[in-house]
PDB file of N, CA and C in Angstrom:
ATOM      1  N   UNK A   1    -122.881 -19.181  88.787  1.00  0.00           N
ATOM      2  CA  UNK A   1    -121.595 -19.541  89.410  1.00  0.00           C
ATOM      3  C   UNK A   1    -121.846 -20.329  90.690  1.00  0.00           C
ATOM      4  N   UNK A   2    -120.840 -21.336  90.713  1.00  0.00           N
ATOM      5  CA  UNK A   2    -120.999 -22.043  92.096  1.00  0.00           C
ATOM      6  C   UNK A   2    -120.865 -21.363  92.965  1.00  0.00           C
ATOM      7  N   UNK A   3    -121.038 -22.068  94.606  1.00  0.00           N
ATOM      8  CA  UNK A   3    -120.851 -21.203  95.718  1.00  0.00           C
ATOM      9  C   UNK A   3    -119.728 -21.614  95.969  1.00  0.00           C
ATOM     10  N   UNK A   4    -118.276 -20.657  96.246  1.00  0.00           N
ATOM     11  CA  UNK A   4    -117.106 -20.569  96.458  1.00  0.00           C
ATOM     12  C   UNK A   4    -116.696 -20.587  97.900  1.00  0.00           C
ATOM     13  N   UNK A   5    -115.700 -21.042  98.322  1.00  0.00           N
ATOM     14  CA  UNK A   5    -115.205 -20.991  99.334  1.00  0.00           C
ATOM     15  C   UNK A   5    -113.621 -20.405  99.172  1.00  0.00           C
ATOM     16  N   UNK A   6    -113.556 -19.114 100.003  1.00  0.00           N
ATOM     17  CA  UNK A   6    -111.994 -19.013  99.827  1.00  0.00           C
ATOM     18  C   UNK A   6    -111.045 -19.811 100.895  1.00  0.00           C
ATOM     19  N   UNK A   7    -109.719 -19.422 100.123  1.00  0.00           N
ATOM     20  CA  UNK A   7    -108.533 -20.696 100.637  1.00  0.00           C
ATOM     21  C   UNK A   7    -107.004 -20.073 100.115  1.00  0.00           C
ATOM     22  N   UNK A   8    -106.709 -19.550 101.388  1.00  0.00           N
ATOM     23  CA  UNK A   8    -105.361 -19.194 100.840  1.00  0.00           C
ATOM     24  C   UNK A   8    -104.034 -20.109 101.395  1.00  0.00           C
ATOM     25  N   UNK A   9    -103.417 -19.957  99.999  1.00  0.00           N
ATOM     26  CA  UNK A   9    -102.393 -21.351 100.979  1.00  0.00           C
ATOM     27  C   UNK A   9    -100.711 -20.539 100.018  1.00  0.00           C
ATOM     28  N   UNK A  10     -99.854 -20.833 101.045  1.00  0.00           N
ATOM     29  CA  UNK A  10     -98.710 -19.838 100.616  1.00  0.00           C
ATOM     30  C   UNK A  10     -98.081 -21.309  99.924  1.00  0.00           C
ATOM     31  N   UNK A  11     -97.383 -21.379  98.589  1.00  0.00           N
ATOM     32  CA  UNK A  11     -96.544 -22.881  97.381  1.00  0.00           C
ATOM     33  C   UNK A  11     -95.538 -22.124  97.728  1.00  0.00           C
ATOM     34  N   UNK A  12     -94.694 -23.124  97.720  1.00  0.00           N
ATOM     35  CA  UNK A  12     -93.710 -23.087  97.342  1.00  0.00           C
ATOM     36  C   UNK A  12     -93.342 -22.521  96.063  1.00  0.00           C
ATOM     37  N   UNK A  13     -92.262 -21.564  95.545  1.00  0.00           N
ATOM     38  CA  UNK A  13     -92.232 -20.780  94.540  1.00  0.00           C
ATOM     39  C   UNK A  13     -92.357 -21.355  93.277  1.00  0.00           C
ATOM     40  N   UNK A  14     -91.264 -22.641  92.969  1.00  0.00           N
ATOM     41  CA  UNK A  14     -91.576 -23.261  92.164  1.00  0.00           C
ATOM     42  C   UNK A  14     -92.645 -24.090  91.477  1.00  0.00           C
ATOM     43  N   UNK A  15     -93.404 -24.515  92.720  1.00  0.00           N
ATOM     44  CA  UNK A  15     -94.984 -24.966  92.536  1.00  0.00           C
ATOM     45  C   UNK A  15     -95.909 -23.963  91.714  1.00  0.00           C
ATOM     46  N   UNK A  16     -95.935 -22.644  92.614  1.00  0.00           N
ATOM     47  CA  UNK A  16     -96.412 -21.611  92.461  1.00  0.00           C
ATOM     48  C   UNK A  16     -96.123 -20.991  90.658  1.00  0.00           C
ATOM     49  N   UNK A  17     -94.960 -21.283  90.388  1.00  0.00           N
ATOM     50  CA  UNK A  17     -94.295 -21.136  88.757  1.00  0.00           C
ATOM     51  C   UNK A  17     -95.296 -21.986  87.656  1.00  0.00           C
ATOM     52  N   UNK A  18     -95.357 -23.698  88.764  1.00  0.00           N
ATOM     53  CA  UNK A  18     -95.505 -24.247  87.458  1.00  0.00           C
ATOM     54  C   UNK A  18     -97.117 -24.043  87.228  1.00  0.00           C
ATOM     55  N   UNK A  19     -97.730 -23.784  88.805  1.00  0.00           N
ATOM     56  CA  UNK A  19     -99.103 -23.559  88.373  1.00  0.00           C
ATOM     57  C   UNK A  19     -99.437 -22.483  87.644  1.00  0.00           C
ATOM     58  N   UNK A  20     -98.897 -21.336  87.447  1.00  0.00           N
ATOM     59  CA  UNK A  20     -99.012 -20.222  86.854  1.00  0.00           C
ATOM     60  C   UNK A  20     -99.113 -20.690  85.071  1.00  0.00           C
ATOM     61  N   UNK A  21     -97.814 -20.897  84.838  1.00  0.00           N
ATOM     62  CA  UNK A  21     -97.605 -21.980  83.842  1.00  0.00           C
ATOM     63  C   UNK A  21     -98.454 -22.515  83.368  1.00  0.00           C
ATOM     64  N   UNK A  22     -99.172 -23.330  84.095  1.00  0.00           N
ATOM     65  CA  UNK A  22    -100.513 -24.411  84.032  1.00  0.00           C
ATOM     66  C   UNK A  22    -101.636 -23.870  83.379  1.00  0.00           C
ATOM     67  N   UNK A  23    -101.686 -22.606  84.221  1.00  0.00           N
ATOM     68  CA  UNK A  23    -103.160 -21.956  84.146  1.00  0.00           C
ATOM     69  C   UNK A  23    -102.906 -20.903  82.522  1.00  0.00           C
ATOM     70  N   UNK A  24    -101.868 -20.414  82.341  1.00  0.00           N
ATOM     71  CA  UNK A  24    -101.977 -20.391  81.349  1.00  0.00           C
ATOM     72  C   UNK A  24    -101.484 -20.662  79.688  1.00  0.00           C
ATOM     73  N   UNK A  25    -101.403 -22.098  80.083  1.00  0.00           N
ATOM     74  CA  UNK A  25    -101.030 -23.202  78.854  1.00  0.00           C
ATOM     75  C   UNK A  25    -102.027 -23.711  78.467  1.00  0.00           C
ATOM     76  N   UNK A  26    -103.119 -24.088  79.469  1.00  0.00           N
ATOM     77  CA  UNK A  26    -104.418 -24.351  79.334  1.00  0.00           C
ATOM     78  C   UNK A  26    -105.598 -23.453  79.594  1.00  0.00           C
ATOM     79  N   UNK A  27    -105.230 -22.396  79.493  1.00  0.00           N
ATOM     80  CA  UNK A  27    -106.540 -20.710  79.593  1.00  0.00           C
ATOM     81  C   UNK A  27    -107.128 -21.510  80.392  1.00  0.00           C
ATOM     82  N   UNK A  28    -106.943 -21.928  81.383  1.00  0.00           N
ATOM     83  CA  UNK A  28    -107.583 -22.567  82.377  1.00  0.00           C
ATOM     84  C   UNK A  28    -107.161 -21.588  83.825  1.00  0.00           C
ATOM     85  N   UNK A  29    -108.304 -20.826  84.702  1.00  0.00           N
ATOM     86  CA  UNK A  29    -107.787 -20.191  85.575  1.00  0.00           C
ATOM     87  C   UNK A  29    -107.250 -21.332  86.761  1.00  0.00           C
ATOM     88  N   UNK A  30    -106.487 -20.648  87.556  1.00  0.00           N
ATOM     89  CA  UNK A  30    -105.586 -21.017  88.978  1.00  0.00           C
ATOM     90  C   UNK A  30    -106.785 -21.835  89.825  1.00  0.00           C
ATOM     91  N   UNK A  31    -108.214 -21.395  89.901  1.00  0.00           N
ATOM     92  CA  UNK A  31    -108.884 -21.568  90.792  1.00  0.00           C
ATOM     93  C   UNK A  31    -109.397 -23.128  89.866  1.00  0.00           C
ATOM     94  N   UNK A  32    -109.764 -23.170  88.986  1.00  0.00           N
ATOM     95  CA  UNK A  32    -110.027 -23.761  88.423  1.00  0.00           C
ATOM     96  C   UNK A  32    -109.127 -25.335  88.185  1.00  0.00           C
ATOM     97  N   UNK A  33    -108.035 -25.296  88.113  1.00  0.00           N
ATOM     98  CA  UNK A  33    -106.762 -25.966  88.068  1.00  0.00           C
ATOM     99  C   UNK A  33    -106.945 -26.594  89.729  1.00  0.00           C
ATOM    100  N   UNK A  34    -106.815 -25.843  90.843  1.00  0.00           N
ATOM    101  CA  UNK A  34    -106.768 -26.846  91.960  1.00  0.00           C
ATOM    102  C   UNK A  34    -107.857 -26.885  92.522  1.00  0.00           C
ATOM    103  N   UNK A  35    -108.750 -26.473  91.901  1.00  0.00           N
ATOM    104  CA  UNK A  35    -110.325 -27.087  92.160  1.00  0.00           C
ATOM    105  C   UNK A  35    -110.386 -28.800  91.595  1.00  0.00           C
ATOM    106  N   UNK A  36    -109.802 -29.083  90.021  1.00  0.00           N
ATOM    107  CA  UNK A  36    -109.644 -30.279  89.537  1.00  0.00           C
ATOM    108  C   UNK A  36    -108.443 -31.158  89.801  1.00  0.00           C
ATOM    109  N   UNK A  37    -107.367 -30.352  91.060  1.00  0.00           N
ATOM    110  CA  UNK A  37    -107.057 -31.377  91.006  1.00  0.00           C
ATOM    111  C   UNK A  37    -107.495 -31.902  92.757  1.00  0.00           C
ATOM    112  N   UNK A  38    -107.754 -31.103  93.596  1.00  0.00           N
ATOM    113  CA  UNK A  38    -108.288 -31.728  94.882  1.00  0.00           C
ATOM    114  C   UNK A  38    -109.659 -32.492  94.413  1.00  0.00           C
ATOM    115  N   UNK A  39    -110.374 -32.685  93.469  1.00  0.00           N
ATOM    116  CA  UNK A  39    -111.066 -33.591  92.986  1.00  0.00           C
ATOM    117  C   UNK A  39    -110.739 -34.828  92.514  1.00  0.00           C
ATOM    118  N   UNK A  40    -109.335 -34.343  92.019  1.00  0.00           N
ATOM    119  CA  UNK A  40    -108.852 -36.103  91.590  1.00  0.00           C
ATOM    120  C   UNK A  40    -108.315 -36.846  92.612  1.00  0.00           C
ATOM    121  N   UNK A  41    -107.140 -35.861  94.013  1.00  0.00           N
ATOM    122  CA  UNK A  41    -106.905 -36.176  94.427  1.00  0.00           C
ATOM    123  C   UNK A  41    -107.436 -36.869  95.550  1.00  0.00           C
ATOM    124  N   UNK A  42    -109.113 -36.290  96.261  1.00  0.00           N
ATOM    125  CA  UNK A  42    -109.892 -36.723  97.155  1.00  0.00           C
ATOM    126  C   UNK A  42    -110.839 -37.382  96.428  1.00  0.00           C
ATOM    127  N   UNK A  43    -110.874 -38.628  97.149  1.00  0.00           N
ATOM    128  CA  UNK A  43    -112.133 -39.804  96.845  1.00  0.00           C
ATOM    129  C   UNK A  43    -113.319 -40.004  97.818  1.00  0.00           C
ATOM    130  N   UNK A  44    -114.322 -39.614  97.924  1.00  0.00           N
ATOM    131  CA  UNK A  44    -114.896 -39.696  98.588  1.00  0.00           C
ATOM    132  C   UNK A  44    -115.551 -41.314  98.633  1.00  0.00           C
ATOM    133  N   UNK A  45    -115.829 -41.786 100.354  1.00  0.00           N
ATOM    134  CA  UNK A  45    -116.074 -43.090 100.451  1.00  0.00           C
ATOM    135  C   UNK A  45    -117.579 -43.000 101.193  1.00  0.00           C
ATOM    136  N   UNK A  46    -117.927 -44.076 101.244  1.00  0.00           N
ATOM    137  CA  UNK A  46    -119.232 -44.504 101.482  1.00  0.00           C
ATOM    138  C   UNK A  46    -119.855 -44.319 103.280  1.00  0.00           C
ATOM    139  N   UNK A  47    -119.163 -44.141 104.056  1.00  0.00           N
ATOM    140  CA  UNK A  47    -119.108 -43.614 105.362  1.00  0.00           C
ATOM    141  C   UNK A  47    -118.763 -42.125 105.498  1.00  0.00           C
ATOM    142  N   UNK A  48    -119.485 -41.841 104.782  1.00  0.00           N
ATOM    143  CA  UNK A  48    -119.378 -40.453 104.836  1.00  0.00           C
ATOM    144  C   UNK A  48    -118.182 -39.446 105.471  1.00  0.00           C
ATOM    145  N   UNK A  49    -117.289 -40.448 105.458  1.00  0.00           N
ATOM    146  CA  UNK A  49    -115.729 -40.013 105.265  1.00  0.00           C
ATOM    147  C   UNK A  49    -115.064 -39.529 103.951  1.00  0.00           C
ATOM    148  N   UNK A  50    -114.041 -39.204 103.838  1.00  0.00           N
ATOM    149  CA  UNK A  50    -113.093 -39.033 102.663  1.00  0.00           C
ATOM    150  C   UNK A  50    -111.695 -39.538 103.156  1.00  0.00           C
ATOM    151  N   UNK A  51    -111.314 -40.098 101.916  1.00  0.00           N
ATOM    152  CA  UNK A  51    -110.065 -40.985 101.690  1.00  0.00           C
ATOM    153  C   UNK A  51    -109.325 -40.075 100.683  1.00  0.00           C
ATOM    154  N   UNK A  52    -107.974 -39.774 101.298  1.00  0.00           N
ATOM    155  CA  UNK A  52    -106.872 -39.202 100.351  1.00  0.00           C
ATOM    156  C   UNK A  52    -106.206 -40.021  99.549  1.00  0.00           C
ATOM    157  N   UNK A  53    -105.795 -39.986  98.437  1.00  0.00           N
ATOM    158  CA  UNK A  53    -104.791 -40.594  97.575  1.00  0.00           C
ATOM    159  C   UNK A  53    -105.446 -40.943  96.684  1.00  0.00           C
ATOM    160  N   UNK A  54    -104.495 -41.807  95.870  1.00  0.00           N
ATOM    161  CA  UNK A  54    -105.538 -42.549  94.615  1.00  0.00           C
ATOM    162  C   UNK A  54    -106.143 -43.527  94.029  1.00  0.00           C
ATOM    163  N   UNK A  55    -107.303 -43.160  93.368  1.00  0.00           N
ATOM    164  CA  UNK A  55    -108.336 -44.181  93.656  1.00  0.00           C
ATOM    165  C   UNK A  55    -107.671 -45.005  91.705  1.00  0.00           C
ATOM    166  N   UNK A  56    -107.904 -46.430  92.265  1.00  0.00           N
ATOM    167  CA  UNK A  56    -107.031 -47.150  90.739  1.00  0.00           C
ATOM    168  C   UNK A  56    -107.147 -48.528  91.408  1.00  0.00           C
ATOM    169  N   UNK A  57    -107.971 -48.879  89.411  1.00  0.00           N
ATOM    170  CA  UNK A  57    -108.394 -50.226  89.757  1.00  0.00           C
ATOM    171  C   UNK A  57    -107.693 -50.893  88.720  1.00  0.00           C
ATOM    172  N   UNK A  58    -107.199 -51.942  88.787  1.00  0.00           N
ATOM    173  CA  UNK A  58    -106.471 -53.081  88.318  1.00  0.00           C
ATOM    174  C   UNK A  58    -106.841 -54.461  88.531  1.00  0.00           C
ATOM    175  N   UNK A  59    -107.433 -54.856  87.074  1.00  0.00           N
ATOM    176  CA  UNK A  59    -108.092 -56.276  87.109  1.00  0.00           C
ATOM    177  C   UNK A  59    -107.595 -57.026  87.645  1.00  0.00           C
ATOM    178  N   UNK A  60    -107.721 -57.933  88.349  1.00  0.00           N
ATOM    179  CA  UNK A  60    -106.452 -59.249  88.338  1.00  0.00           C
ATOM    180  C   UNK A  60    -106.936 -60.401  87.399  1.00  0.00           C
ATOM    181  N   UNK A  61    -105.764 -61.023  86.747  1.00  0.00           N
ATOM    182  CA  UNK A  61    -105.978 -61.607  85.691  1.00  0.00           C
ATOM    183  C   UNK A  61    -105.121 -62.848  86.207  1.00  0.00           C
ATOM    184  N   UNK A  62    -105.653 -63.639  87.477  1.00  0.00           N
ATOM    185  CA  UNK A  62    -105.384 -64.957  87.437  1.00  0.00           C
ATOM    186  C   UNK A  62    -104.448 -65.755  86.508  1.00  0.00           C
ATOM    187  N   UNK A  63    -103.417 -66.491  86.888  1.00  0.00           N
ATOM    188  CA  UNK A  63    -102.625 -67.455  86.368  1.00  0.00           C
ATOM    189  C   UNK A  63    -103.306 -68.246  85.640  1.00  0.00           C
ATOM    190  N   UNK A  64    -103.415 -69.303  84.383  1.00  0.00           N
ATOM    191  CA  UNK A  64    -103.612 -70.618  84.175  1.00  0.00           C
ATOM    192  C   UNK A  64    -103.647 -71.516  85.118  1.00  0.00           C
ATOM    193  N   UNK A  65    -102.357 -71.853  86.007  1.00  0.00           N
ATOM    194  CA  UNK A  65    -102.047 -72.387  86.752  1.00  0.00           C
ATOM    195  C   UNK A  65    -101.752 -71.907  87.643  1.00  0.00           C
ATOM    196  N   UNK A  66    -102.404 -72.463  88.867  1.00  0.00           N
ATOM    197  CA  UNK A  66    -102.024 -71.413  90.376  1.00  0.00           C
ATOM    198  C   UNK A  66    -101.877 -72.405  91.259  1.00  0.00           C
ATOM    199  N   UNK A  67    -100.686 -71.902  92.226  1.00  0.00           N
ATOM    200  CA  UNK A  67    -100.019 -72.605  93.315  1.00  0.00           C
ATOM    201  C   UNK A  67    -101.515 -72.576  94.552  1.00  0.00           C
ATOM    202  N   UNK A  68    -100.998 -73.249  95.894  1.00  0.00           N
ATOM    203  CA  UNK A  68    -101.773 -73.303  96.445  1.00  0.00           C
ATOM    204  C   UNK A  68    -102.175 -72.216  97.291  1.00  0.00           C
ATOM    205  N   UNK A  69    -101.188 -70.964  97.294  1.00  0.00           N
ATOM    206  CA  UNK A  69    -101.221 -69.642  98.191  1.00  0.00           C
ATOM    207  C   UNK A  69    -102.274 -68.908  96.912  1.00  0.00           C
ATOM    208  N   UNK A  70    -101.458 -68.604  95.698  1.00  0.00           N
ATOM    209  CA  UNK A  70    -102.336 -68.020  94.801  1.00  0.00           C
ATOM    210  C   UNK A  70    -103.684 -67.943  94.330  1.00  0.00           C
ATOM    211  N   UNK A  71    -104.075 -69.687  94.775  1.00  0.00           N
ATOM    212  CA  UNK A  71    -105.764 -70.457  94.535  1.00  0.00           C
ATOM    213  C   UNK A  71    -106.395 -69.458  96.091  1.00  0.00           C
ATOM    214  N   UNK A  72    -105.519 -70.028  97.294  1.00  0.00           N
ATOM    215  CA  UNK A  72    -105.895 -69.351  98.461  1.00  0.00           C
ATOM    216  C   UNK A  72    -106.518 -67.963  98.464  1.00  0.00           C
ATOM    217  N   UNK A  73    -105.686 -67.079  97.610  1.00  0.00           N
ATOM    218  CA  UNK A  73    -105.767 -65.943  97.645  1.00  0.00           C
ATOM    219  C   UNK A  73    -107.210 -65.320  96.607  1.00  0.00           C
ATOM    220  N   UNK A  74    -106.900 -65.973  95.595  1.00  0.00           N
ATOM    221  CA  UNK A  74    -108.310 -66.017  94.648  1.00  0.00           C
ATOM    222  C   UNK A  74    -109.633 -66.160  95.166  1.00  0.00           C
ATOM    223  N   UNK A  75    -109.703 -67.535  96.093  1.00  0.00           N
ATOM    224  CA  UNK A  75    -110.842 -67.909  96.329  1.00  0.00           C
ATOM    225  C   UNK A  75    -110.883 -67.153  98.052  1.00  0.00           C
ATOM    226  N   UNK A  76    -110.066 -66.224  98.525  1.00  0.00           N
ATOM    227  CA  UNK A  76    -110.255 -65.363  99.675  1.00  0.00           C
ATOM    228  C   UNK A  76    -110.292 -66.220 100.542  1.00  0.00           C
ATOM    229  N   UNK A  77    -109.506 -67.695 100.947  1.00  0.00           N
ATOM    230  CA  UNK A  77    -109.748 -68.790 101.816  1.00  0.00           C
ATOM    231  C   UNK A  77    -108.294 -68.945 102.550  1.00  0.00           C
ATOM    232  N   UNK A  78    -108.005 -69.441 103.248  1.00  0.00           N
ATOM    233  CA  UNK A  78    -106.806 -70.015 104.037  1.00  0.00           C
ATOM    234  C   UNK A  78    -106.011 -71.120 103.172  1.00  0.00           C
ATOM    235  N   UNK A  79    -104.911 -71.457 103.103  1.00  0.00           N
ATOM    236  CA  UNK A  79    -104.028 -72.048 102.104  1.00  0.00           C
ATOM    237  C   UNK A  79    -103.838 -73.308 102.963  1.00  0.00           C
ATOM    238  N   UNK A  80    -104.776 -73.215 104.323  1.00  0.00           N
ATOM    239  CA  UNK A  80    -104.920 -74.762 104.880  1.00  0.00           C
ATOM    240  C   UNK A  80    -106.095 -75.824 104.215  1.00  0.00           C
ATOM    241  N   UNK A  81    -107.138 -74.510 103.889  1.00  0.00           N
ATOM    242  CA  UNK A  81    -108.321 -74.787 103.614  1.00  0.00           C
ATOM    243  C   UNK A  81    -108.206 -75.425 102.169  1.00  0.00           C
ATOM    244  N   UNK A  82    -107.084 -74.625 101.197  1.00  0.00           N
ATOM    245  CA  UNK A  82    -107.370 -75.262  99.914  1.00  0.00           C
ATOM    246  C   UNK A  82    -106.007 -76.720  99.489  1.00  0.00           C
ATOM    247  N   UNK A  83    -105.176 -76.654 100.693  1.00  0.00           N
ATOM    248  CA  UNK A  83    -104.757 -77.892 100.754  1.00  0.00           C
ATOM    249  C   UNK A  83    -105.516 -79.253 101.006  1.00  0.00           C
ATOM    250  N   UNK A  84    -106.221 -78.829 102.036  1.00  0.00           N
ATOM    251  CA  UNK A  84    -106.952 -79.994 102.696  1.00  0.00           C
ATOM    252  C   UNK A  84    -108.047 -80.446 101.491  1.00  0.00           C
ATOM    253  N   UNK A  85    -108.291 -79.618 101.239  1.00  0.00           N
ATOM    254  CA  UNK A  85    -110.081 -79.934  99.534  1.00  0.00           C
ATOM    255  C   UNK A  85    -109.023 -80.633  98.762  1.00  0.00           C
ATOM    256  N   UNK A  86    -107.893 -80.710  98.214  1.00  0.00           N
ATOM    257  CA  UNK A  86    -106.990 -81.116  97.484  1.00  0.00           C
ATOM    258  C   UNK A  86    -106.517 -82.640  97.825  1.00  0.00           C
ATOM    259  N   UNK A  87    -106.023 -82.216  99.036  1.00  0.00           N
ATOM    260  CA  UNK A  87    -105.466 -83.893  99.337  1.00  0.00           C
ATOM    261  C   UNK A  87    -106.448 -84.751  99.628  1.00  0.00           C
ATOM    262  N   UNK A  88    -107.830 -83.961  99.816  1.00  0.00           N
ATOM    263  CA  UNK A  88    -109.387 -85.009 100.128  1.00  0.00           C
ATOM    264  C   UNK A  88    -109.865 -85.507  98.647  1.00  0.00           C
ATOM    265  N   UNK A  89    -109.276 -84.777  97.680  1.00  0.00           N
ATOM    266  CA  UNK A  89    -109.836 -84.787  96.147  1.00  0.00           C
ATOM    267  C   UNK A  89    -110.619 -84.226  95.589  1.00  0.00           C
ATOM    268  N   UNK A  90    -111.461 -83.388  96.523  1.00  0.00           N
ATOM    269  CA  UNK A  90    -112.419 -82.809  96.980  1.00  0.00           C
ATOM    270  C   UNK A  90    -112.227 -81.399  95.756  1.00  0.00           C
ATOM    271  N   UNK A  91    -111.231 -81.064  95.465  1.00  0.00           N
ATOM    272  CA  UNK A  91    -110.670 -80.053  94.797  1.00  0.00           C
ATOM    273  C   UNK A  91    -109.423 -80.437  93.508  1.00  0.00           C
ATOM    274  N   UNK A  92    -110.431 -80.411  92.651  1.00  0.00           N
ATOM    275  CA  UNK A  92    -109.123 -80.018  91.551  1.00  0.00           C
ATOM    276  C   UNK A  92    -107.692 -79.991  91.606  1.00  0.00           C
ATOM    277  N   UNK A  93    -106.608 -80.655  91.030  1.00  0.00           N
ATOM    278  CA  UNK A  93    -105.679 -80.463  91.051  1.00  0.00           C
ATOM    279  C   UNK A  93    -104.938 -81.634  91.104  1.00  0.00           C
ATOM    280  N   UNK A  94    -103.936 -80.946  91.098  1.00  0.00           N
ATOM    281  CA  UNK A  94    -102.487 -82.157  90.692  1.00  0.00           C
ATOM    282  C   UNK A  94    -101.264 -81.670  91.293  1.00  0.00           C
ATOM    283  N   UNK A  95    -100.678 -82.670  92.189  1.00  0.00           N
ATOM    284  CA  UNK A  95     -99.023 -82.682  92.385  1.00  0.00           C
ATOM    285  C   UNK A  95     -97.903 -82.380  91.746  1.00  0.00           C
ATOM    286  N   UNK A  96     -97.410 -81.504  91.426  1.00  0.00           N
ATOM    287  CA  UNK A  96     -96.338 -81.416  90.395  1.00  0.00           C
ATOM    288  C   UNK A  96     -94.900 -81.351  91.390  1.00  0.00           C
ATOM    289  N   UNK A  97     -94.202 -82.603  91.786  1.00  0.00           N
ATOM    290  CA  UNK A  97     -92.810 -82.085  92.499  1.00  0.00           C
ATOM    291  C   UNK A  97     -93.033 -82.266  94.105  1.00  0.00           C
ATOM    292  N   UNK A  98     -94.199 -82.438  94.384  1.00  0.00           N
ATOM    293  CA  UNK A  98     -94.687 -82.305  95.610  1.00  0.00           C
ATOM    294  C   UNK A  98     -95.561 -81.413  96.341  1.00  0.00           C
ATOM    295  N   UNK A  99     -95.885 -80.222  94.765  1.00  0.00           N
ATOM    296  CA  UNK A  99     -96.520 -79.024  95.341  1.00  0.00           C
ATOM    297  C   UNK A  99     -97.542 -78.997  94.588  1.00  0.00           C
ATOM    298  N   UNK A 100     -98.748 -78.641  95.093  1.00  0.00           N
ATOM    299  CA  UNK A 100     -99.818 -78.616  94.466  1.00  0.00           C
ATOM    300  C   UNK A 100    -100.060 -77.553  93.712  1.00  0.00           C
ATOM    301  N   UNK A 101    -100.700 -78.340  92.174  1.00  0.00           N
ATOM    302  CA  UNK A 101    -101.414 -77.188  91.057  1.00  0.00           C
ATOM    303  C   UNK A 101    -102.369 -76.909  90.353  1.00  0.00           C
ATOM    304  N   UNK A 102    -103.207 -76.111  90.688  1.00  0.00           N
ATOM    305  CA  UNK A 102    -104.228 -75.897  89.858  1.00  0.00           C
ATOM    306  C   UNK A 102    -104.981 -75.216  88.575  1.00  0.00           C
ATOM    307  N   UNK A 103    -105.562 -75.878  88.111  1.00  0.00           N
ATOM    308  CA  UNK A 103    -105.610 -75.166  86.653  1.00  0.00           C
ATOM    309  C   UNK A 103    -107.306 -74.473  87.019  1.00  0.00           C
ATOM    310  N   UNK A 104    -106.766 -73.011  86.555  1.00  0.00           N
ATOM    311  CA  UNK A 104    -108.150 -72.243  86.660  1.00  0.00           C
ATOM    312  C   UNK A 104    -109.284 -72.439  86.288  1.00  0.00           C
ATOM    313  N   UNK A 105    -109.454 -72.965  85.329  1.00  0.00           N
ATOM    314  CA  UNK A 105    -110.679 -73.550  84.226  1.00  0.00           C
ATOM    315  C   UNK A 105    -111.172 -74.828  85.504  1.00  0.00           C
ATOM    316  N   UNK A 106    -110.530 -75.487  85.360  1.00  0.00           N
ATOM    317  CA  UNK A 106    -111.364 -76.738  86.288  1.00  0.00           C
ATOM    318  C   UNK A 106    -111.626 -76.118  87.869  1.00  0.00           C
ATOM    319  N   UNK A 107    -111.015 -75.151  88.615  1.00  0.00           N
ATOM    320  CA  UNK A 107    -111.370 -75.054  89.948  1.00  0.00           C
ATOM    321  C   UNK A 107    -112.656 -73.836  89.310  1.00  0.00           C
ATOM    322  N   UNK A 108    -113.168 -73.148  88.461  1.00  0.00           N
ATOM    323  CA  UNK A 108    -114.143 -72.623  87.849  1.00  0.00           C
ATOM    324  C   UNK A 108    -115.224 -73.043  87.697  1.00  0.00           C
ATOM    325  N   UNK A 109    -114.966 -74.595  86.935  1.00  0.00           N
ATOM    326  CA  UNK A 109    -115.792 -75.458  86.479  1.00  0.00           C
ATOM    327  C   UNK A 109    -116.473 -76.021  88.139  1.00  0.00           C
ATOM    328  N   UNK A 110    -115.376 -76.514  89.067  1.00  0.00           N
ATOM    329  CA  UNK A 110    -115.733 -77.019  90.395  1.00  0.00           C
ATOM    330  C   UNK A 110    -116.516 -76.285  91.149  1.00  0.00           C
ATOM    331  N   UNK A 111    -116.530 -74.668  91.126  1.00  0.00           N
ATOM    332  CA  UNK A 111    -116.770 -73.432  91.593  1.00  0.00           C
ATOM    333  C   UNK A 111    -117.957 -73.813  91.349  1.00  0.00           C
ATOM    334  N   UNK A 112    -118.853 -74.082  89.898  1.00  0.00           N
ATOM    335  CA  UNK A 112    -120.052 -73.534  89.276  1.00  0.00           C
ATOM    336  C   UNK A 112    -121.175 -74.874  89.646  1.00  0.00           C
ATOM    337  N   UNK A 113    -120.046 -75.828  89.767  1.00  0.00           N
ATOM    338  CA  UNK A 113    -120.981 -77.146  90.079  1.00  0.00           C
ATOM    339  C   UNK A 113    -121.116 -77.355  91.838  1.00  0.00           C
ATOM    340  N   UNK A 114    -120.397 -76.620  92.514  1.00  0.00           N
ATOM    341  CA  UNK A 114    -120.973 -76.380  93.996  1.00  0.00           C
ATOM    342  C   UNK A 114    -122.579 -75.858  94.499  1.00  0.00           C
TER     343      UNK A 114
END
């Protein structure tokens, strides 16, 4: 058996219901139940701190075509920075209306040949 630490904490009744509930819907004991979930809920970080809440990753899946804030934001640069590569030619892209657009594949392609 692990080494335990006790912890008493007074729920709210209804909490207290549903964990009861919990523990045995899933023959899973009480201790056991908020042992897994202060595990899901604490993330431990690399500074030997801990971070509360939750940890959730979500790809980003880039536009085809991206405005000049969106390219900005992709390439982690200033939206002065990827105007100026643009109107120098310097950067991929095309005017549509007056606003600049870029197609992902070619600022990729530009990316790989830097």
């Amino acid at each position: 058996m692990q080494d335990r630490t006790p912890l008493y904490v007074r729920l709210p009744t209804e909490e207290a219901e549903k964990l009861d509930r919990a523990a045995f819907e899933t023959k899973t004991s009480k201790q056991d139940l908020v042992t897994d979930m202060v595990r899901r809920f604490t993330v431990e970080t690399t500074d030997d701190g801990i971070a509360i809440g939750h940890a959730a990753f979500r790809p980003f899946a880039p536009p085809d075509v991206l405005t000049v804030a969106e390219l900005a934001s992709w390439l982690q640069v200033g939206e002065d920075a990827v105007a100026e590569l643009a109107e120098a030619g310097d950067l991929p892209g095309r005017k549509l209306a007056g606003e600049w657009r870029f197609a992902r594949e070619a600022v990729l392609d530009w990316l790989a040949k830097r």
